[in-house]
N, C-alpha and C. Protein backbone atom coordinates (compact mmCIF):
# COMPACT_ATOMS: atom_id res chain seq x y z
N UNK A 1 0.84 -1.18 0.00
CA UNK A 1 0.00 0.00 0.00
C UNK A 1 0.89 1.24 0.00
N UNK A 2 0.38 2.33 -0.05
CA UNK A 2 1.08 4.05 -0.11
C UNK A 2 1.13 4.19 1.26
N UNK A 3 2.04 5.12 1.39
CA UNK A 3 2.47 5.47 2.66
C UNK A 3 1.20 6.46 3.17
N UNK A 4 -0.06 6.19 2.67
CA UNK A 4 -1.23 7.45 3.20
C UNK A 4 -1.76 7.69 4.40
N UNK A 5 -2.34 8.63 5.04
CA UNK A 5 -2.53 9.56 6.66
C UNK A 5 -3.26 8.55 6.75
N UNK A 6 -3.20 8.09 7.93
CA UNK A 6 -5.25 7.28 8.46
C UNK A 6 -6.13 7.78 8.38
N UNK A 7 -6.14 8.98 8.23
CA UNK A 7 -7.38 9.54 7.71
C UNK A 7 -7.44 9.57 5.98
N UNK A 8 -6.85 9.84 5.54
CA UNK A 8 -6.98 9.57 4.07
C UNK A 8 -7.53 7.85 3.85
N UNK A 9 -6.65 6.78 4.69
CA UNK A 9 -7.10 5.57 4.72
C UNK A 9 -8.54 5.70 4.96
N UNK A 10 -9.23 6.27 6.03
CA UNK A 10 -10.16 6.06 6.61
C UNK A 10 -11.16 6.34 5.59
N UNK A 11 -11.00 8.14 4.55
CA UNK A 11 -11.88 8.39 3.74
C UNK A 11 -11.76 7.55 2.26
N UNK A 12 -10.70 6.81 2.07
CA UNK A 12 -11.00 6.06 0.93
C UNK A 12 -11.83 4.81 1.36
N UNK A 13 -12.12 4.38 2.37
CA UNK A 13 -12.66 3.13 2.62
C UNK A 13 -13.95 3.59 2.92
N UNK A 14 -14.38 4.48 3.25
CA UNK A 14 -15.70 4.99 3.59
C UNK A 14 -16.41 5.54 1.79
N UNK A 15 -15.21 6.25 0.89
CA UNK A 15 -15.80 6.83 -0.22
C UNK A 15 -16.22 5.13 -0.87
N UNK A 16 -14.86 4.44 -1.53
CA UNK A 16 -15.22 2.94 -1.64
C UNK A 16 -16.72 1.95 -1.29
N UNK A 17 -16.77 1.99 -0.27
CA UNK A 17 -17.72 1.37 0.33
C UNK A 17 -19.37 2.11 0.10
N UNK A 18 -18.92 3.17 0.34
CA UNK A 18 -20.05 3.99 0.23
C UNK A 18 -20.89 4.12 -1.50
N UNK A 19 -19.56 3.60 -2.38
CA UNK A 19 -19.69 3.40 -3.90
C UNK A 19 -20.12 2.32 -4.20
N UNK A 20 -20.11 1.33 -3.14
CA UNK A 20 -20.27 -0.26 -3.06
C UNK A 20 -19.14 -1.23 -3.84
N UNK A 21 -17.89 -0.44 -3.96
CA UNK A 21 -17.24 -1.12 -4.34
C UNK A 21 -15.90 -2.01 -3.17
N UNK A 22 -16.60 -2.51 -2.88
CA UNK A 22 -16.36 -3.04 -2.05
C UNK A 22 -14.58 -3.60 -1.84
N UNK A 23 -14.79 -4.49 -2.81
CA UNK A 23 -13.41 -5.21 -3.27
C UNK A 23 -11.76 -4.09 -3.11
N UNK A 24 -12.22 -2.92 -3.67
CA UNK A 24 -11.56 -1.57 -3.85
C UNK A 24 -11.29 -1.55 -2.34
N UNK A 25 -12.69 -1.12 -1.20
CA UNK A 25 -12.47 -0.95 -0.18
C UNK A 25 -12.02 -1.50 0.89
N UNK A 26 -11.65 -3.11 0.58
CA UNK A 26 -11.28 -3.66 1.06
C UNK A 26 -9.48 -3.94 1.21
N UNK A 27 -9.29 -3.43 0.03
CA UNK A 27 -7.43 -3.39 -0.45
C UNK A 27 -7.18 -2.63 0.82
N UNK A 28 -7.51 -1.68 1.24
CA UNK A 28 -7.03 -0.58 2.36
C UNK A 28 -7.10 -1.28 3.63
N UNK A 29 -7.72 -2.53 4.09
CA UNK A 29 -8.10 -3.28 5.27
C UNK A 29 -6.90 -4.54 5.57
N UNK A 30 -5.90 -4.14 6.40
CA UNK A 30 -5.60 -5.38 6.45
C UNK A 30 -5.86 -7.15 6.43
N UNK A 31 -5.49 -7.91 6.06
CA UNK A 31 -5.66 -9.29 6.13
C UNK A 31 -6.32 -9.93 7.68
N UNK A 32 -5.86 -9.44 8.23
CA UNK A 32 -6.68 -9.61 9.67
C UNK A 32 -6.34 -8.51 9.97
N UNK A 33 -7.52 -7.85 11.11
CA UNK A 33 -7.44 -6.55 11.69
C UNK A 33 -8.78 -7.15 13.27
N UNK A 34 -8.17 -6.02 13.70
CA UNK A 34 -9.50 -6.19 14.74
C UNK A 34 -10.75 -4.91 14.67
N UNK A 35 -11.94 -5.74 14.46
CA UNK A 35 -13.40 -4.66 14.71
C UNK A 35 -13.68 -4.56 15.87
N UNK A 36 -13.80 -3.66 16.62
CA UNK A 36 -14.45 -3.63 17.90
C UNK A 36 -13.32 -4.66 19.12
N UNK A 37 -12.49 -4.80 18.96
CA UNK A 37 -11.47 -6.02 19.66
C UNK A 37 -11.74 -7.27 19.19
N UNK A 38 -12.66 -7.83 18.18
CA UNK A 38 -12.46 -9.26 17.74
C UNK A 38 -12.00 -9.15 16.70
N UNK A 39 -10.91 -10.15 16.34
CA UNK A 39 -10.49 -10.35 15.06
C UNK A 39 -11.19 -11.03 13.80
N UNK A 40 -10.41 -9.81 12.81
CA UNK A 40 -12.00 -10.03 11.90
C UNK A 40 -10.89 -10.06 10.31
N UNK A 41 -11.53 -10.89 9.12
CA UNK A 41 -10.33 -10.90 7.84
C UNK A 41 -11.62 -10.15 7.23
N UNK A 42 -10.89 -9.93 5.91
CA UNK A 42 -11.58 -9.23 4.70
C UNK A 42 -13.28 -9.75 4.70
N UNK A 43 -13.00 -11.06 4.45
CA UNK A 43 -14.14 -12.01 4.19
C UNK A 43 -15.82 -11.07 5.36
N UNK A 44 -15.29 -11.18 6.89
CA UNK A 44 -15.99 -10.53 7.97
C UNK A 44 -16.63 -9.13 7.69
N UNK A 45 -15.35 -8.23 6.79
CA UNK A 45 -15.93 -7.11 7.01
C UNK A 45 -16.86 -6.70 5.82
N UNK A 46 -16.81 -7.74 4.81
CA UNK A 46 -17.71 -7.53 3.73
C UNK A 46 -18.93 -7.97 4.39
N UNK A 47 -18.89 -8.79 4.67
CA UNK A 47 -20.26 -9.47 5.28
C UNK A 47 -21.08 -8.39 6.54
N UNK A 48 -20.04 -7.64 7.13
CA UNK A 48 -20.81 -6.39 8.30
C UNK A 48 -21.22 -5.37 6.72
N UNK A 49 -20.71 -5.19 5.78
CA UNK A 49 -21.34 -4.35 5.10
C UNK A 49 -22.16 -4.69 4.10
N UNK A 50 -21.98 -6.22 4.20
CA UNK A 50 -23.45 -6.12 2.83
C UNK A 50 -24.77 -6.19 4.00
N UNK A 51 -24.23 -6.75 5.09
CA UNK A 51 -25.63 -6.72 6.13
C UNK A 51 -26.36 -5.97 6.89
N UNK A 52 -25.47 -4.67 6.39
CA UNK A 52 -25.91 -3.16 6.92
C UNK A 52 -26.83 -3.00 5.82
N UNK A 53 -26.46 -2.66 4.54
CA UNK A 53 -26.96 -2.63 3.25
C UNK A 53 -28.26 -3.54 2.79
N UNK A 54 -28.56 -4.63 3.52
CA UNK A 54 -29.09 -5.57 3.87
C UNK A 54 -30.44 -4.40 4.45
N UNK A 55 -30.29 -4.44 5.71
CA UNK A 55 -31.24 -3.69 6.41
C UNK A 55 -31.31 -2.00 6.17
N UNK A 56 -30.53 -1.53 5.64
CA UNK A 56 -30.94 0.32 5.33
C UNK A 56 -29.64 0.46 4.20
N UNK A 57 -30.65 0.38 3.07
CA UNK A 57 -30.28 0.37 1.60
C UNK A 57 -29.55 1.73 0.87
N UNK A 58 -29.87 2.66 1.59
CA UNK A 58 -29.51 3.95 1.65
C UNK A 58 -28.52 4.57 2.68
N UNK A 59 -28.19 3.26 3.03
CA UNK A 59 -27.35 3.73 4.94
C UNK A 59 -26.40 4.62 3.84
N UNK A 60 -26.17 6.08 4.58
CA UNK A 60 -24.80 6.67 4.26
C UNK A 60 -24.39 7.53 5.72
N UNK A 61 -22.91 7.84 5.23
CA UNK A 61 -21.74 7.94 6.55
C UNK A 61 -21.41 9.62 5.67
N UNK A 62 -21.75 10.55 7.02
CA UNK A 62 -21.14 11.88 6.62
C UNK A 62 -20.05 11.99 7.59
N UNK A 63 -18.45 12.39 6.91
CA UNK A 63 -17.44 12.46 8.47
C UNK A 63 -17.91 14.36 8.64
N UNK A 64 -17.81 14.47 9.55
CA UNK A 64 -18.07 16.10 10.53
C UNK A 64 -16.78 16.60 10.97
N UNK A 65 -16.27 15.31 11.19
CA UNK A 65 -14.86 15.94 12.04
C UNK A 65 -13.74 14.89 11.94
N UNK A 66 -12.31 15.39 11.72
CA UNK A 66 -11.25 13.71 11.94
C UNK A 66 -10.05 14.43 12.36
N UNK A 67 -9.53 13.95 13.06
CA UNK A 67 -8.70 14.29 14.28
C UNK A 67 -7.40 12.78 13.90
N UNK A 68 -6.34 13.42 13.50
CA UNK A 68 -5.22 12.36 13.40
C UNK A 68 -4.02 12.59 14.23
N UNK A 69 -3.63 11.64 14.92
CA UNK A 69 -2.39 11.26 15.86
C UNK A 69 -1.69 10.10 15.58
N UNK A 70 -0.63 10.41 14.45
CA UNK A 70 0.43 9.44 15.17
C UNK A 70 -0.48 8.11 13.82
N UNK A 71 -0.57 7.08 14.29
CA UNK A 71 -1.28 5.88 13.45
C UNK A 71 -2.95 5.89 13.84
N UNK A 72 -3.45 6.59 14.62
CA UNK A 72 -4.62 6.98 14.77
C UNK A 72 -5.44 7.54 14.15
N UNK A 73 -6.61 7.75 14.00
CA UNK A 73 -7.53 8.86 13.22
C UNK A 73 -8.45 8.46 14.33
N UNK A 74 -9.40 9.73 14.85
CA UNK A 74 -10.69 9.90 15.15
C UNK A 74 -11.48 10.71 14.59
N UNK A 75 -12.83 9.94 14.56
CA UNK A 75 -14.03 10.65 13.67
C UNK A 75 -15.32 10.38 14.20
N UNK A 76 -16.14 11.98 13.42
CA UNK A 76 -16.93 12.36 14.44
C UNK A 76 -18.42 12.21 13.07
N UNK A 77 -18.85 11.47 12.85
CA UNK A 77 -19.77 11.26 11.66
C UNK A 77 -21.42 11.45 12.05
N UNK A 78 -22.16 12.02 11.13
CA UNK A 78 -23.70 11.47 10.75
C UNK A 78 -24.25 10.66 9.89
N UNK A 79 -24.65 9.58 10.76
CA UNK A 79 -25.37 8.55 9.78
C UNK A 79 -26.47 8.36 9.45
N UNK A 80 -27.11 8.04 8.18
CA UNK A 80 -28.33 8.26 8.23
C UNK A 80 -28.93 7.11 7.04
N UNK A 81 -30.45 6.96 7.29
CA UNK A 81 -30.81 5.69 6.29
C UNK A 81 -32.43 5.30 6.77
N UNK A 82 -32.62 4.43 5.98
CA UNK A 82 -34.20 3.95 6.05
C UNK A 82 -34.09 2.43 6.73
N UNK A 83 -34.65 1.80 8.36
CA UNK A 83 -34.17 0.36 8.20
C UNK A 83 -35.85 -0.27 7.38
N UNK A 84 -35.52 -0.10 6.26
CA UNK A 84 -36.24 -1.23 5.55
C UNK A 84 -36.31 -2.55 5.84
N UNK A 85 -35.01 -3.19 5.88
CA UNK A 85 -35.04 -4.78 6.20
C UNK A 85 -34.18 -5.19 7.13
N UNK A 86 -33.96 -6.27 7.17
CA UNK A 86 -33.36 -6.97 8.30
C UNK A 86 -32.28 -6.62 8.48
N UNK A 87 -31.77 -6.07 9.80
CA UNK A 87 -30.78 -5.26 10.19
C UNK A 87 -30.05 -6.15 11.14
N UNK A 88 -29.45 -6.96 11.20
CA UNK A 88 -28.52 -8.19 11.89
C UNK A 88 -29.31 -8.65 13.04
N UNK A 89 -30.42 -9.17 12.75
CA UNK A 89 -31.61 -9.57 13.58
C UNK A 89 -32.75 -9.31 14.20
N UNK A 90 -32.73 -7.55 13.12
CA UNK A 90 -33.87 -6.61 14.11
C UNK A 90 -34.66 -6.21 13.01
N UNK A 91 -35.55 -6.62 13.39
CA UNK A 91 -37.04 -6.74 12.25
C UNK A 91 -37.16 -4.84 11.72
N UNK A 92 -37.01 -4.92 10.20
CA UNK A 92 -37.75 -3.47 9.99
C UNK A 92 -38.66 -2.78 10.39
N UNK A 93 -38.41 -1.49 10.55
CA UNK A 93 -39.42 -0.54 10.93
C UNK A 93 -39.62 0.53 9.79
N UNK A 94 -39.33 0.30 9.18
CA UNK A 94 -39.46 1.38 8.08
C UNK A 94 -39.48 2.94 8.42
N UNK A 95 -38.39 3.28 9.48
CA UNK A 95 -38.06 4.82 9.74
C UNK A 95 -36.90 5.14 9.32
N UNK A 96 -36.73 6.12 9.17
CA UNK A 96 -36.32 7.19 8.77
C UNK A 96 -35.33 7.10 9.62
N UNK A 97 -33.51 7.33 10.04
CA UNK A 97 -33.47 7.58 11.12
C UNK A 97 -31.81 8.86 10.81
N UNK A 98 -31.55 9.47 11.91
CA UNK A 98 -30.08 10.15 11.68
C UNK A 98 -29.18 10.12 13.06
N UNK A 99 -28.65 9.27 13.04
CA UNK A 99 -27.76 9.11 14.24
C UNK A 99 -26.36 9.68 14.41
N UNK A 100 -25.81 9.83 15.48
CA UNK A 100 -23.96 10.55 15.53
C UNK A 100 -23.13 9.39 15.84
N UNK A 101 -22.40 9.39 15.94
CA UNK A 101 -21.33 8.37 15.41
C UNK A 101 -19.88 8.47 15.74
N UNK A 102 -19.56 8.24 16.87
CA UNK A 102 -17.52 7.89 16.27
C UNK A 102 -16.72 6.85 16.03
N UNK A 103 -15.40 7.08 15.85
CA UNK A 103 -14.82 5.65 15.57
C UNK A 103 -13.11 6.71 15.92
N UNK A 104 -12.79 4.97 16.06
CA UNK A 104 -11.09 5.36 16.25
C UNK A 104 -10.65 4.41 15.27
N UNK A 105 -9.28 4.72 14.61
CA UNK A 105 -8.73 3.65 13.20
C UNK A 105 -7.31 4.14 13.73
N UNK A 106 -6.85 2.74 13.42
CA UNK A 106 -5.48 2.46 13.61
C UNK A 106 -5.02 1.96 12.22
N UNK A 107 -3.98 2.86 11.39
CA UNK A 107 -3.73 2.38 10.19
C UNK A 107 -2.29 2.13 10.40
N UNK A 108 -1.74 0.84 9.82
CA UNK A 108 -0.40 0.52 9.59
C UNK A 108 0.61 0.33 8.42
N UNK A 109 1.77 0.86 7.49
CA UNK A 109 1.26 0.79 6.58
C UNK A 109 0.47 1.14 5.65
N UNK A 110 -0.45 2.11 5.96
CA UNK A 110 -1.50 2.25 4.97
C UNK A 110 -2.98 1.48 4.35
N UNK A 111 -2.94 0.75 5.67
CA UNK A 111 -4.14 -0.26 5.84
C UNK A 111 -4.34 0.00 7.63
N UNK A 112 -6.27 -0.32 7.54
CA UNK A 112 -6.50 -0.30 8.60
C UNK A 112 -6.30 -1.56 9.34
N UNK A 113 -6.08 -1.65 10.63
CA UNK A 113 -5.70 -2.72 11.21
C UNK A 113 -6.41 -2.64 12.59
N UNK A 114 -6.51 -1.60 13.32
CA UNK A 114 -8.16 -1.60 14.68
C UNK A 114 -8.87 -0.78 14.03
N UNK A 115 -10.23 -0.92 14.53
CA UNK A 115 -11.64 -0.09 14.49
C UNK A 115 -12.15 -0.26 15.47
N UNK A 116 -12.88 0.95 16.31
CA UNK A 116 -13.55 0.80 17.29
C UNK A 116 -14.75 2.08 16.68
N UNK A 117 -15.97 1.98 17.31
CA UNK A 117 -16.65 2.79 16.90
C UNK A 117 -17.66 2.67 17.97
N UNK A 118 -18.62 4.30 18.12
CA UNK A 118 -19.59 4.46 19.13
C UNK A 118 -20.77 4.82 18.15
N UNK A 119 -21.74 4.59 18.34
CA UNK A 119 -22.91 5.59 18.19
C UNK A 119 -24.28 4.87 18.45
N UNK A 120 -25.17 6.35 18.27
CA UNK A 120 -26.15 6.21 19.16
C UNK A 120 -27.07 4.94 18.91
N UNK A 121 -27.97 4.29 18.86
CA UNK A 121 -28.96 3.12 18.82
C UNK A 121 -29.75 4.31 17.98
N UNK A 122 -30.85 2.89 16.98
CA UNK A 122 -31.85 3.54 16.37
C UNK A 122 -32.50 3.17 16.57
């Protein structure tokens, strides 16, 4: 990979993904990395995003704010989407919703390698 900021990492994997090109967005993800502290490969994190996409077809990620230290990035996002369908076990409601959002990324290399992320319930 390029020697790029974690935040540059962070916004190509969010623009990528957000394009649904997945495969693209996945080059930037290390071979194993950890989500949330479990270890997770490529294969995992496609599957958290087709199953978002799954349940709110329209899910999109605005960043507000990104804050970089060192191999770190923090970000301060609005998310927003319709849960139409099945949302990793939680029956549609068909609302509307706009939630806030952070995350911390640890890029190594030029691939992400931790993710941790907060935000609100919908």
């Amino acid at each position: 990979m390029t020697s790029s900021s974690p935040a540059e990492v962070v916004r190509a994997i969010n623009t990528l993904r957000a394009a649904g090109d997945f495969d693209a967005a996945l080059r930037h993800i290390a071979p194993r990395s950890l989500d949330q502290g479990v270890e997770s490969d490529r294969a995992q994190w496609r599957h958290k995003w087709e199953g978002i996409l799954a349940g709110v077809p329209d899910f999109a990620v605005t960043a507000l704010q990104c804050i970089e230290n060192g191999e770190w990035v923090a970000n301060r996002y609005r998310i927003t989407g319709t849960h139409t369908g099945d949302f990793f076990g939680r029956p549609p409601t068909g609302q509307r919703f706009e939630i806030a959002g952070m995350d911390m990324v640890r890029v190594v290399d030029g691939r992400l390698v931790e993710h941790w992320i907060v935000a609100e319930p919908f």
